[in-house]
Protein backbone atom coordinates (compact mmCIF):
# COMPACT_ATOMS: atom_id res chain seq x y z
CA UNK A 1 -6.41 18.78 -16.71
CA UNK A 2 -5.61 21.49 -14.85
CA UNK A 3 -3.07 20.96 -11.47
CA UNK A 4 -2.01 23.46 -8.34
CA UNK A 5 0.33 23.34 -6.09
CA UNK A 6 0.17 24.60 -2.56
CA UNK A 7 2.52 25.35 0.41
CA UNK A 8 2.32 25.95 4.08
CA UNK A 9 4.84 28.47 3.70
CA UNK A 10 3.18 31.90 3.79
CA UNK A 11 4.33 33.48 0.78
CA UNK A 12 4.53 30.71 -1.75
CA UNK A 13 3.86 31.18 -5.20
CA UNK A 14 1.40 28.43 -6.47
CA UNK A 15 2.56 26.46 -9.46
CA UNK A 16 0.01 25.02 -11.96
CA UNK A 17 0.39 22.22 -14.63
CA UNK A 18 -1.54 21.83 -17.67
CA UNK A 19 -1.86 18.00 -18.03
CA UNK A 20 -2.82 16.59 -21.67
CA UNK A 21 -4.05 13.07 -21.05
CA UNK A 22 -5.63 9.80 -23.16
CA UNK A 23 -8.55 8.11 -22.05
CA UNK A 24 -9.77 4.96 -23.25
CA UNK A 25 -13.44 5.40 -22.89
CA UNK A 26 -16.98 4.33 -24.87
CA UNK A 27 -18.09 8.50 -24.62
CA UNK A 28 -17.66 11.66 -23.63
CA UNK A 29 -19.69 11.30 -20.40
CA UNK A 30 -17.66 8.21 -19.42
CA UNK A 31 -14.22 9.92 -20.05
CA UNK A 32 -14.93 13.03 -18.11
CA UNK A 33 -15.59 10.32 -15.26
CA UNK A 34 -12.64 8.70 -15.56
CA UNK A 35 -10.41 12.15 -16.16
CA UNK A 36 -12.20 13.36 -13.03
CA UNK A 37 -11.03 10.46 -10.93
CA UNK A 38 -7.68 10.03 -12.52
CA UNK A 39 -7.17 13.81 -11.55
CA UNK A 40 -7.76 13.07 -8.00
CA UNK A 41 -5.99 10.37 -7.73
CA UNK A 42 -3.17 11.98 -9.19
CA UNK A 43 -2.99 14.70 -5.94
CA UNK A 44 -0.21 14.31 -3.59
CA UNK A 45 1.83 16.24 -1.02
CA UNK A 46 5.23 15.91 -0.26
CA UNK A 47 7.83 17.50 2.27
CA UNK A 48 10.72 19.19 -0.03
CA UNK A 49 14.01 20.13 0.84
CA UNK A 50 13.54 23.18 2.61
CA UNK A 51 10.78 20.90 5.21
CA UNK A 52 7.83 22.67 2.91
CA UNK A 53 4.68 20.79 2.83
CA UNK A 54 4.02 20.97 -1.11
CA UNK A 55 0.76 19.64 -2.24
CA UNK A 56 -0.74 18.98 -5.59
CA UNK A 57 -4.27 18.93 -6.10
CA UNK A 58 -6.45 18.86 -9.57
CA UNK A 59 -7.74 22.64 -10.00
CA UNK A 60 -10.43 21.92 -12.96
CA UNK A 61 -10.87 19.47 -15.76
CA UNK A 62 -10.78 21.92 -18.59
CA UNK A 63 -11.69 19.97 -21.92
CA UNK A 64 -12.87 16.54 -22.41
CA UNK A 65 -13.01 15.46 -26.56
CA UNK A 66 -12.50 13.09 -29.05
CA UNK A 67 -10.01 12.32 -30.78
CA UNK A 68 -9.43 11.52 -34.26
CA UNK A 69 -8.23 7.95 -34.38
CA UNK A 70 -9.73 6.00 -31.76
CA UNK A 71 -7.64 3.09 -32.17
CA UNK A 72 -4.26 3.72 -29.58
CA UNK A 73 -2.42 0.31 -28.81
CA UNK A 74 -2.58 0.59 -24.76
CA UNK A 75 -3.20 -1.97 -22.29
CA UNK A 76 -4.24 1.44 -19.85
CA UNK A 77 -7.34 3.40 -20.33
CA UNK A 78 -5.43 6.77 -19.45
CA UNK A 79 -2.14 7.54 -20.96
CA UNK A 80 -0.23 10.84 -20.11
CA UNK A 81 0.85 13.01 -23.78
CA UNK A 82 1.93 16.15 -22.36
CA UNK A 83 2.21 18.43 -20.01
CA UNK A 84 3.49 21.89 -18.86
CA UNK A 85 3.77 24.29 -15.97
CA UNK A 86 3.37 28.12 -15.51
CA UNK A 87 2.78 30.22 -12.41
CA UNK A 88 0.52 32.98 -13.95
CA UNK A 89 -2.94 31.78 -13.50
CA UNK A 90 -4.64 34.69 -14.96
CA UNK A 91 -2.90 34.77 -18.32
CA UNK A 92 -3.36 31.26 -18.62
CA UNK A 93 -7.25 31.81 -17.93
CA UNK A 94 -7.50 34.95 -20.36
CA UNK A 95 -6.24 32.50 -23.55
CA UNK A 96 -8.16 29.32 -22.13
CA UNK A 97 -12.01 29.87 -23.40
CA UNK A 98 -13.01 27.01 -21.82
CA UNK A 99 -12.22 28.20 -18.40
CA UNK A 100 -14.69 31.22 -18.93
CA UNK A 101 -17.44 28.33 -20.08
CA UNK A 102 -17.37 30.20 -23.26
């Protein structure tokens, strides 16, 4: 999942954070649904420190797949793995194929 940040202040630079999550789900089609609305819930805007309205909003669901043991020990259908942010939209788009619906 891929996440933005955005700012009332005119010259913020957005943020973005790549969001690996698990999905407890019976296929493909059914965890896409549930990423999609787990991505959206997941938005939110604050006020930081310097009176900034910050929000967070779900930019794109990049990938939705299998994985190889489908057997994880969770009383939640989504569990959050990983995730990481960079500011650099564009580099992150030129190494993610799946962006470009190649």
């Amino acid at each position: 999942m891929l996440y933005k940040s955005s700012s009332d202040k005119p010259d913020y630079q957005p943020l973005y954070q790549e969001s690996f999550v698990l999905i407890k789900a019976t296929s493909l089609e059914e965890a896409k649904a549930k990423a999609l609305n787990h991505g959206k819930n997941e938005s939110v805007s604050y006020t930081n420190e310097n009176g900034e309205t910050i929000t967070w909003s779900l930019q794109q669901l990049v990938d939705v797949n299998s994985v190889l043991y489908d057997d994880f020990d969770s009383s939640e259908d989504i569990v959050d793995l990983y995730a990481r942010h960079f500011r650099n939209y564009q580099a992150y788009q030129s190494f993610e194929p799946l962006l470009s619906q190649e």
